[in-house]
N, C-alpha and C. Protein backbone atom coordinates (compact mmCIF):
# COMPACT_ATOMS: atom_id res chain seq x y z
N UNK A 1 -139.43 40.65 -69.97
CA UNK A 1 -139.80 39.31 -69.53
C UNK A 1 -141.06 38.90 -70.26
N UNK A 2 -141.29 37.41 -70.81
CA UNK A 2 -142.41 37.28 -71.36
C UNK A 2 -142.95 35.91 -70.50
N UNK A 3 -143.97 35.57 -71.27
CA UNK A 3 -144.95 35.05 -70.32
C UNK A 3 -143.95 33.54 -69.90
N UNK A 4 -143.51 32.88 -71.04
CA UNK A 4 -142.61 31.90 -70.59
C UNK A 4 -141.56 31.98 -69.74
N UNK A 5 -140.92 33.24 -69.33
CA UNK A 5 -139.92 33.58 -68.40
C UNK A 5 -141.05 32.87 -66.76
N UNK A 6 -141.90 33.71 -66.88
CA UNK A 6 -142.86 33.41 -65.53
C UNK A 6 -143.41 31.99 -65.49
N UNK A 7 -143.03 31.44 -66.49
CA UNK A 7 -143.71 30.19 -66.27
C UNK A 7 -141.91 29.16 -66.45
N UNK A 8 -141.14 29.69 -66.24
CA UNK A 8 -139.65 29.04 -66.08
C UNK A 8 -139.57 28.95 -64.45
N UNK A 9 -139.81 30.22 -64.12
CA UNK A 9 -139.54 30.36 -62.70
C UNK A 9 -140.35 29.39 -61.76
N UNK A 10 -141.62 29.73 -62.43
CA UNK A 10 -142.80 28.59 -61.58
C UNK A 10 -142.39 27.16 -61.39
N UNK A 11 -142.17 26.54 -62.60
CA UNK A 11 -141.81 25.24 -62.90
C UNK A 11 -140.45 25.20 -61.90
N UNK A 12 -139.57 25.95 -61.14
CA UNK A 12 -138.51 25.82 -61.12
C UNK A 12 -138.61 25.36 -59.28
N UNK A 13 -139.74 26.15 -59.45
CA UNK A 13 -140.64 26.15 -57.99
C UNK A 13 -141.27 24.75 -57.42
N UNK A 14 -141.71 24.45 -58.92
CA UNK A 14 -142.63 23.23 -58.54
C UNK A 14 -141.53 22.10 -57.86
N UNK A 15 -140.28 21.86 -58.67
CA UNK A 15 -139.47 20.80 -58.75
C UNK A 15 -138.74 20.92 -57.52
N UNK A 16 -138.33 22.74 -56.97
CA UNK A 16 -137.79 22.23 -55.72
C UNK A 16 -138.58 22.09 -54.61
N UNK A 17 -139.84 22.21 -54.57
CA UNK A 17 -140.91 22.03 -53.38
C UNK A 17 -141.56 20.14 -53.65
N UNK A 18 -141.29 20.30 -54.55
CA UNK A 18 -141.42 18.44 -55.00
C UNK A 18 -140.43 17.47 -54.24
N UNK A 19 -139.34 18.01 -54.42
CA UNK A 19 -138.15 17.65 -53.74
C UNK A 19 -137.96 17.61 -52.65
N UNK A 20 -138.70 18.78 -52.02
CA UNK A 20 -138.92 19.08 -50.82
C UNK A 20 -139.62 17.82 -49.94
N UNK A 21 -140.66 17.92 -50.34
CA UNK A 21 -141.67 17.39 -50.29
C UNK A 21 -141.49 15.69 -49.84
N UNK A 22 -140.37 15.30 -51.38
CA UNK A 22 -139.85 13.62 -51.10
C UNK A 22 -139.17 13.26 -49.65
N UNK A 23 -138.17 14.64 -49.49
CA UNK A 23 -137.23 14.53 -47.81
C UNK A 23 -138.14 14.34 -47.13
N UNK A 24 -139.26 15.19 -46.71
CA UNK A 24 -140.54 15.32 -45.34
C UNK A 24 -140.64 13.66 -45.18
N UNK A 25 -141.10 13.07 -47.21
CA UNK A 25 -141.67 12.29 -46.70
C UNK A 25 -141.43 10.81 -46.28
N UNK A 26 -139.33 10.91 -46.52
CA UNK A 26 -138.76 10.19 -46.13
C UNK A 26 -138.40 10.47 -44.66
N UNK A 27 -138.26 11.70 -43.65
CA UNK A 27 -138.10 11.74 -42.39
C UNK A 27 -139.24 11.31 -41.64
N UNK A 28 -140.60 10.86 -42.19
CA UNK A 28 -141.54 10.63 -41.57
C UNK A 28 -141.55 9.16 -41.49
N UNK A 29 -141.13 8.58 -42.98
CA UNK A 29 -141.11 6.98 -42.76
C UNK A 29 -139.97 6.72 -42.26
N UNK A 30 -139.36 7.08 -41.55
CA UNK A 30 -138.15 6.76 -40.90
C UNK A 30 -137.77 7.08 -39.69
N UNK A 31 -139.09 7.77 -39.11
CA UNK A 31 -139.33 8.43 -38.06
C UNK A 31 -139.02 7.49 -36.31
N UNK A 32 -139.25 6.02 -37.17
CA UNK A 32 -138.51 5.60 -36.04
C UNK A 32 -137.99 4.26 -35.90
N UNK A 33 -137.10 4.40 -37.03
CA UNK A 33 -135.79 3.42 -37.96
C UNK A 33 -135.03 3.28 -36.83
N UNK A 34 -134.57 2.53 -36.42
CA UNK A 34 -133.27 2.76 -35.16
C UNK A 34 -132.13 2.20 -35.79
N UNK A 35 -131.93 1.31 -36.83
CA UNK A 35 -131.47 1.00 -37.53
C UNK A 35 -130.80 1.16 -39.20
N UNK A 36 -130.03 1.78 -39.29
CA UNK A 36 -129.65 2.06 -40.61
C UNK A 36 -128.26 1.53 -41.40
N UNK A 37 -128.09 1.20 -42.68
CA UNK A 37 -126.99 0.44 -43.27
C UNK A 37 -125.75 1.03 -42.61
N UNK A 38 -125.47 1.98 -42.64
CA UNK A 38 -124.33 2.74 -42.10
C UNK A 38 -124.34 2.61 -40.33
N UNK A 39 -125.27 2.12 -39.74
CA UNK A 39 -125.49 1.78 -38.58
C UNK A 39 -125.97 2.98 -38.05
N UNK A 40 -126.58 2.85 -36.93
CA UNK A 40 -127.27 3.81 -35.85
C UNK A 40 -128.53 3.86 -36.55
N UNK A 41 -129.16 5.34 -35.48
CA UNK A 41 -130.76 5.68 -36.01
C UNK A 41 -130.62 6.84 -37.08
N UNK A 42 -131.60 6.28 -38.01
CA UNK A 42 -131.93 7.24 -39.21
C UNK A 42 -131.58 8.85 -38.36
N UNK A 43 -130.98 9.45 -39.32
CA UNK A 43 -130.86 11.13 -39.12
C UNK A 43 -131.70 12.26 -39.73
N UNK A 44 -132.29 12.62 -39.86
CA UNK A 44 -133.35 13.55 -40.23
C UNK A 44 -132.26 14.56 -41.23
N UNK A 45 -133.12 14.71 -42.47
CA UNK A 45 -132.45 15.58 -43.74
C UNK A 45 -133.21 16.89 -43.89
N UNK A 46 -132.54 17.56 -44.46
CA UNK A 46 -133.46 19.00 -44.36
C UNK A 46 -132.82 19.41 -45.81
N UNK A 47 -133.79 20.15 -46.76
CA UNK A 47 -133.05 20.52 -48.24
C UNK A 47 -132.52 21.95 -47.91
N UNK A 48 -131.80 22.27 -48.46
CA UNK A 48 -131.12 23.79 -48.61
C UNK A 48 -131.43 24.17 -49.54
N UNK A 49 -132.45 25.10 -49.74
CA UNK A 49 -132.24 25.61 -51.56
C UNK A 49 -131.47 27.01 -51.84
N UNK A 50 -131.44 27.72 -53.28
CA UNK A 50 -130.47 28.36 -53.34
C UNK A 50 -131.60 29.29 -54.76
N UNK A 51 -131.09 30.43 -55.22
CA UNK A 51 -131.58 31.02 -55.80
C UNK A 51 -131.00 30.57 -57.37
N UNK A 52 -131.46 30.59 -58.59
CA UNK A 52 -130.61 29.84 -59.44
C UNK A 52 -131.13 30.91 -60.82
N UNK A 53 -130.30 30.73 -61.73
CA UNK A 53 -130.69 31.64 -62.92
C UNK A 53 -131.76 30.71 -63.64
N UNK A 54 -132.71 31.20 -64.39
CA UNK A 54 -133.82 30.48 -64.97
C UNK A 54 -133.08 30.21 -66.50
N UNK A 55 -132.71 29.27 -67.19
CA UNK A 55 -132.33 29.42 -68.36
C UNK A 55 -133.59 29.52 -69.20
N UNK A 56 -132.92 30.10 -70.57
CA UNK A 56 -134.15 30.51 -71.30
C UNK A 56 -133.52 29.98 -72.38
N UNK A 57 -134.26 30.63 -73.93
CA UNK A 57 -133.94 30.11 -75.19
C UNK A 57 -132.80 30.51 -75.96
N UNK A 58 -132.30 30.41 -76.60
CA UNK A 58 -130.84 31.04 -77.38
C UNK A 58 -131.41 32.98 -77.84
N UNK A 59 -132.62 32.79 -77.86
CA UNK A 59 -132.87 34.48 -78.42
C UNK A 59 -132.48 35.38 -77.48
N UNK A 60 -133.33 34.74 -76.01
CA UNK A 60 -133.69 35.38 -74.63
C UNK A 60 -132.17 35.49 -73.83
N UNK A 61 -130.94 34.82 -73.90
CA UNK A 61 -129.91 35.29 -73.76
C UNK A 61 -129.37 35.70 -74.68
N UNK A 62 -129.35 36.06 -75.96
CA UNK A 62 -128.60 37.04 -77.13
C UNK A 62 -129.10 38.65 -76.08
N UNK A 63 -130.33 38.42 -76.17
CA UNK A 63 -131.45 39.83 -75.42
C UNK A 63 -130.64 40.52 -74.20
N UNK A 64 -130.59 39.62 -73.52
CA UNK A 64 -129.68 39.85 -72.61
C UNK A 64 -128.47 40.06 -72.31
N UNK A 65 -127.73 39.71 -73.19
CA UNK A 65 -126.07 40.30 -73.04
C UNK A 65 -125.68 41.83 -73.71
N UNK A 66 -127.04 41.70 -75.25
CA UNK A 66 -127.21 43.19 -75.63
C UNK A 66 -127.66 44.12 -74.73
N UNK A 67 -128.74 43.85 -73.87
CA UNK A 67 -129.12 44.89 -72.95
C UNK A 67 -127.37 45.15 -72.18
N UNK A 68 -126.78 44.62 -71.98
CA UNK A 68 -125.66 44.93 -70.96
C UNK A 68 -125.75 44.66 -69.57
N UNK A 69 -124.82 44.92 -68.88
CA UNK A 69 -124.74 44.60 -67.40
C UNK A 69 -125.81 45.01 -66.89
N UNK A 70 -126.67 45.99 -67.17
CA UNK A 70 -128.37 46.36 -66.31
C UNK A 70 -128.86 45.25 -66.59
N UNK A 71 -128.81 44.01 -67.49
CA UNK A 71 -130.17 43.21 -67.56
C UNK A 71 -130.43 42.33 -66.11
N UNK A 72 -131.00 42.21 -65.87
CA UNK A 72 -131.05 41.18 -64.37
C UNK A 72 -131.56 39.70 -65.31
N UNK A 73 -131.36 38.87 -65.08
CA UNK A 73 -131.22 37.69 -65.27
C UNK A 73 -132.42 36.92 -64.27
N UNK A 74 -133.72 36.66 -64.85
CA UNK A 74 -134.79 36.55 -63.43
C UNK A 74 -133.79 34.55 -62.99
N UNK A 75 -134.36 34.95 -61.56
CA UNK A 75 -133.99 33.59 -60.63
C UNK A 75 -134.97 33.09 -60.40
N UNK A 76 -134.95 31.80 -60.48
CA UNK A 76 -135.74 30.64 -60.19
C UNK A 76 -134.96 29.76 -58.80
N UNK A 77 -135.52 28.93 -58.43
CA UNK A 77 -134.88 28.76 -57.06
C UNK A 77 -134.65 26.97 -57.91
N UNK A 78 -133.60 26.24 -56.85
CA UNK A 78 -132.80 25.30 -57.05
C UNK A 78 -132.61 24.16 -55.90
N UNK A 79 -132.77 23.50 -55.45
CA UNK A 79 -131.60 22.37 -54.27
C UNK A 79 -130.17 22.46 -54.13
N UNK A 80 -129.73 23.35 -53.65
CA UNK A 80 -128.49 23.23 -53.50
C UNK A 80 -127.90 21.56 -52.76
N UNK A 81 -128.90 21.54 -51.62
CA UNK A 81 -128.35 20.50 -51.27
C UNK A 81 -129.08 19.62 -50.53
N UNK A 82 -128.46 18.58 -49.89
CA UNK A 82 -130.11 17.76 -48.69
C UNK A 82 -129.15 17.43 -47.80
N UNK A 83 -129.24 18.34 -46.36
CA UNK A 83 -128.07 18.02 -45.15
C UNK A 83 -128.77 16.91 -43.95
N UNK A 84 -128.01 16.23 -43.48
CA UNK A 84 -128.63 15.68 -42.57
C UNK A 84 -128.30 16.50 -41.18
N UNK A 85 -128.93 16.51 -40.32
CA UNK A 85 -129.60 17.07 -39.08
C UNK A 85 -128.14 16.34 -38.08
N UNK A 86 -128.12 17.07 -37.71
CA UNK A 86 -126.69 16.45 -36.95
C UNK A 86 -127.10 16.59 -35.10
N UNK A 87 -128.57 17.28 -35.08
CA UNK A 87 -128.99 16.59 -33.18
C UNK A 87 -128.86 15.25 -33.09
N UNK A 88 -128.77 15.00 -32.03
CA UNK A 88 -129.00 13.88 -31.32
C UNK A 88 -130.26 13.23 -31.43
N UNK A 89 -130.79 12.35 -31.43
CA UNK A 89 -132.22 11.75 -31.01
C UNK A 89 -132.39 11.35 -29.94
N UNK A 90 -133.48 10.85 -29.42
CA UNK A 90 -134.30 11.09 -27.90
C UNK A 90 -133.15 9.41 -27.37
N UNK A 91 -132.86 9.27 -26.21
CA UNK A 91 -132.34 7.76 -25.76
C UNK A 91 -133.36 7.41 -25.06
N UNK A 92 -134.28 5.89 -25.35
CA UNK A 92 -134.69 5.65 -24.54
C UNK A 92 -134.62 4.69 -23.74
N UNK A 93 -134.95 3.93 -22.88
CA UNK A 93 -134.67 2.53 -21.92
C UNK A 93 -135.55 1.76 -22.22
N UNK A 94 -135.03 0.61 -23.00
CA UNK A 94 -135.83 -0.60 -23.61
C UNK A 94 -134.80 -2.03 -23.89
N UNK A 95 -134.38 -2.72 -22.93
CA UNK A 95 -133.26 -3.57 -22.97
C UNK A 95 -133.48 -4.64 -24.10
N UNK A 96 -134.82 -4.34 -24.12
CA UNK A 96 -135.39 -5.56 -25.05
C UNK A 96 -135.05 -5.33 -26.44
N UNK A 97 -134.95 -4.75 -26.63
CA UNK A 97 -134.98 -3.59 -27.73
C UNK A 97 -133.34 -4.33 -28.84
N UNK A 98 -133.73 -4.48 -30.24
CA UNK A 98 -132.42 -5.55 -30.84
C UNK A 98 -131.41 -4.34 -30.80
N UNK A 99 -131.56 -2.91 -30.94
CA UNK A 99 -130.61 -1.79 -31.09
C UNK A 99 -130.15 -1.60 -29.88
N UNK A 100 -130.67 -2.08 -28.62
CA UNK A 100 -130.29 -1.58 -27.28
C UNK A 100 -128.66 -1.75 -26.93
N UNK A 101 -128.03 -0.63 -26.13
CA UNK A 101 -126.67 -0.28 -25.93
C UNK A 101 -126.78 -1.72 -24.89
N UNK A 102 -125.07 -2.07 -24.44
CA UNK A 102 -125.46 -2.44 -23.28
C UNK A 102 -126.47 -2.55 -22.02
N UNK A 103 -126.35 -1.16 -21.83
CA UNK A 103 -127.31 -0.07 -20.26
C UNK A 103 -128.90 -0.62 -20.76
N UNK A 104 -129.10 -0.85 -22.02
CA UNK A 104 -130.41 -1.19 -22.47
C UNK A 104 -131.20 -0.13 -22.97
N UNK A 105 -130.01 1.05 -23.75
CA UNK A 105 -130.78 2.49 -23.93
C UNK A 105 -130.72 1.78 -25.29
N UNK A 106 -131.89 3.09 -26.26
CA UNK A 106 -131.97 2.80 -27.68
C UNK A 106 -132.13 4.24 -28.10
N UNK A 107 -131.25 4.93 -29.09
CA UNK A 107 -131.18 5.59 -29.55
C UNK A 107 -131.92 5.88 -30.77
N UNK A 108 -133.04 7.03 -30.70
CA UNK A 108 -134.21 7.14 -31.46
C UNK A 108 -133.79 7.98 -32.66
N UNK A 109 -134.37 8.28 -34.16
CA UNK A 109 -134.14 9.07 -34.85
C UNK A 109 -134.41 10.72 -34.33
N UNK A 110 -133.64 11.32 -34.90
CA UNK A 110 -134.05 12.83 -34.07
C UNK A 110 -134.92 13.30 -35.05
N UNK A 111 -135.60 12.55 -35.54
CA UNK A 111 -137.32 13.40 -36.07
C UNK A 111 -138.43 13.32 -35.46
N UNK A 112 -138.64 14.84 -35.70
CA UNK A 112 -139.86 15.35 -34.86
C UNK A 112 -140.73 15.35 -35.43
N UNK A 113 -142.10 14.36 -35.03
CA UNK A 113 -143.43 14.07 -36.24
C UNK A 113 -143.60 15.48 -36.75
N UNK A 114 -143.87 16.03 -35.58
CA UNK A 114 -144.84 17.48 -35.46
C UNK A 114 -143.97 18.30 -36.38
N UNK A 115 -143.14 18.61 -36.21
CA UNK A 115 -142.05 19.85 -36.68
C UNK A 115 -142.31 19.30 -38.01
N UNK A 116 -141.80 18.15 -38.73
CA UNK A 116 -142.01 17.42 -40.20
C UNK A 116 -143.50 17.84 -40.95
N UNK A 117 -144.48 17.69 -39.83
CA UNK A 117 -145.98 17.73 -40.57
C UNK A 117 -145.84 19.40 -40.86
N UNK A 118 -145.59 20.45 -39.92
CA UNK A 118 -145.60 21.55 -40.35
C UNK A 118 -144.61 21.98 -41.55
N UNK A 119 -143.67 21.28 -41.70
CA UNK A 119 -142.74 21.77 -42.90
C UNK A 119 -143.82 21.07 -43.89
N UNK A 120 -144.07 19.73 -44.16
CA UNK A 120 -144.86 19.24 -44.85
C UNK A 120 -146.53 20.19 -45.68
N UNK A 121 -146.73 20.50 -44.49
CA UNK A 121 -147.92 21.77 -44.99
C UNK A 121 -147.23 22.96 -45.51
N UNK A 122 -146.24 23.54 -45.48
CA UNK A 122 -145.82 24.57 -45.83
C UNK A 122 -145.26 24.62 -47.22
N UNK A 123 -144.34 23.03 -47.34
CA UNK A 123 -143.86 23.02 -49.17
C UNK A 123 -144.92 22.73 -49.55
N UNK A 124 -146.45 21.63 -49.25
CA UNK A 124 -147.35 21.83 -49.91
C UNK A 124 -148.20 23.44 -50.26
N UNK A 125 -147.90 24.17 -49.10
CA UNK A 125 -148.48 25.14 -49.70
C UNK A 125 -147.58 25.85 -50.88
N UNK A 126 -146.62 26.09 -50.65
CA UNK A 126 -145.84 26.49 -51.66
C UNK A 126 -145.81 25.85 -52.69
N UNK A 127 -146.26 24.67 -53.13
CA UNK A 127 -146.57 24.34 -54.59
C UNK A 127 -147.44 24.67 -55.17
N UNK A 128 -148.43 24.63 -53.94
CA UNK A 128 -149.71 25.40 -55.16
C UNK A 128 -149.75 26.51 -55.29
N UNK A 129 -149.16 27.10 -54.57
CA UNK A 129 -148.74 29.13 -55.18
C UNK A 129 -148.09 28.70 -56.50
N UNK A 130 -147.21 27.70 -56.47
CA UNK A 130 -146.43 27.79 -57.90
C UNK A 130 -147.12 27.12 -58.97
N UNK A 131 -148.61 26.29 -58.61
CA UNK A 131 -149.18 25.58 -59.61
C UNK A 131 -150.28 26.97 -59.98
N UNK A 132 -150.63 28.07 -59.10
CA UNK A 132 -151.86 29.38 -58.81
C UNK A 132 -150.98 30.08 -60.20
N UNK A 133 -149.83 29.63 -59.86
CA UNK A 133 -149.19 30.99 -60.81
C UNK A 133 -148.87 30.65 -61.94
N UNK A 134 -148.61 29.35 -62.12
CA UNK A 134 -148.69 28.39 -63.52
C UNK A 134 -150.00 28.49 -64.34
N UNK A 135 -151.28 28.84 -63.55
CA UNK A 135 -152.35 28.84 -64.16
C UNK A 135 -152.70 30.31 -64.32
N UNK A 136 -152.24 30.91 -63.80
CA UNK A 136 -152.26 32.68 -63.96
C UNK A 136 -151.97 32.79 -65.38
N UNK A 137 -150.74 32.28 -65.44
CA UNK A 137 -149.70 32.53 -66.95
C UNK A 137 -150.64 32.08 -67.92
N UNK A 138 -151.00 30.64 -67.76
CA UNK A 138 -151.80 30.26 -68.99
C UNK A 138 -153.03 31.03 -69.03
N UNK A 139 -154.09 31.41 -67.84
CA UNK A 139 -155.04 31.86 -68.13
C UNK A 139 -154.75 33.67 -69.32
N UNK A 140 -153.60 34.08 -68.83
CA UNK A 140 -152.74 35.72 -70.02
C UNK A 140 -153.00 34.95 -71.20
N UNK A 141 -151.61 33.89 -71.33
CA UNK A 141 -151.84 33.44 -72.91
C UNK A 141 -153.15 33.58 -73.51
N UNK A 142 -153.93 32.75 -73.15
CA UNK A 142 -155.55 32.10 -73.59
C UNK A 142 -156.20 33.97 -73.60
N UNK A 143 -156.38 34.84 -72.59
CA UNK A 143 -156.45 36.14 -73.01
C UNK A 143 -156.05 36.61 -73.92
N UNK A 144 -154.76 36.82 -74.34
CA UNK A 144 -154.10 37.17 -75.79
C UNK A 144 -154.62 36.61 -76.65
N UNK A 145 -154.93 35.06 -76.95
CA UNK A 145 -155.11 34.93 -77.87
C UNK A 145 -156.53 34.63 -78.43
N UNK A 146 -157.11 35.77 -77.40
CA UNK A 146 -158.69 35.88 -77.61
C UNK A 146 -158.41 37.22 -78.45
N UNK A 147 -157.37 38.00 -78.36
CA UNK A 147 -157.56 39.67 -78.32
C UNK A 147 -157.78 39.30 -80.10
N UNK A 148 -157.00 38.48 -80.98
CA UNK A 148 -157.22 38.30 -82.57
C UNK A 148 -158.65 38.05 -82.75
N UNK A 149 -159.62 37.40 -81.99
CA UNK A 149 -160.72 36.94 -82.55
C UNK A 149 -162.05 38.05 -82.68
């Protein structure tokens, strides 16, 4: 593995915690939509990610098919997908309300501020492990290429 392998994976990191990141920060502005094109209240999305092969350069897979079936192939992680949340949301009693049922209930999005802000802190933290480790890599390079001088 060379230093660009570790800096494939990172980057691979950044994009799905980025991604991440966009869902939070669409379940938050929508946190209490009662209204949506498809009708009803906004549904809360959650990403699925998935483990994914890091592609590399035409050399770095020649390398690899010569090594043979032992080579492991490093993984970088991916979005498999963005599901929506299939609870219910809270009903509440507001007749006034333009979404109100008959009975005068209104059916709320089932996002939870709180639960959102903690996922929210958590892909942020996980980006900057992947930006800590982006700068790890470069700080090696810039080492190496002190070792000529």
């Amino acid at each position: 593995m060379d230093m660009m392998d570790g800096m494939a994976v990172s980057v691979s990191g950044l994009d799905a915690q980025r991604r991440r990141l966009n869902v939070i920060a669409s379940n938050l502005a929508n946190a209490q939509s009662t209204h949506t094109p498809g009708g009803g209240p906004y549904k809360r999305r959650d990403v699925i990610f998935r483990s994914a092969p890091v592609s590399g350069t035409f050399q770095q897979t020649i390398r690899r098919v010569a090594d043979g079936p032992t080579a492991r192939a490093l993984e970088g992680v991916s979005v498999a997908r963005v599901v929506e949340d299939s609870k219910p949301g809270q009903l509440i009693y507001d007749p006034h309300h333009p979404d109100a049922d008959p009975k005068g209930f209104v059916r709320l999005p089932n996002v939870n501020v709180m639960e959102e802000m903690v996922n929210m802190i958590g892909a942020s933290r996980a980006y900057e492990a992947n930006v800590q480790a982006i700068n790890a890599t470069r700080a090696m390079w810039n080492k190496a290429l002190e070792i000529g001088r």
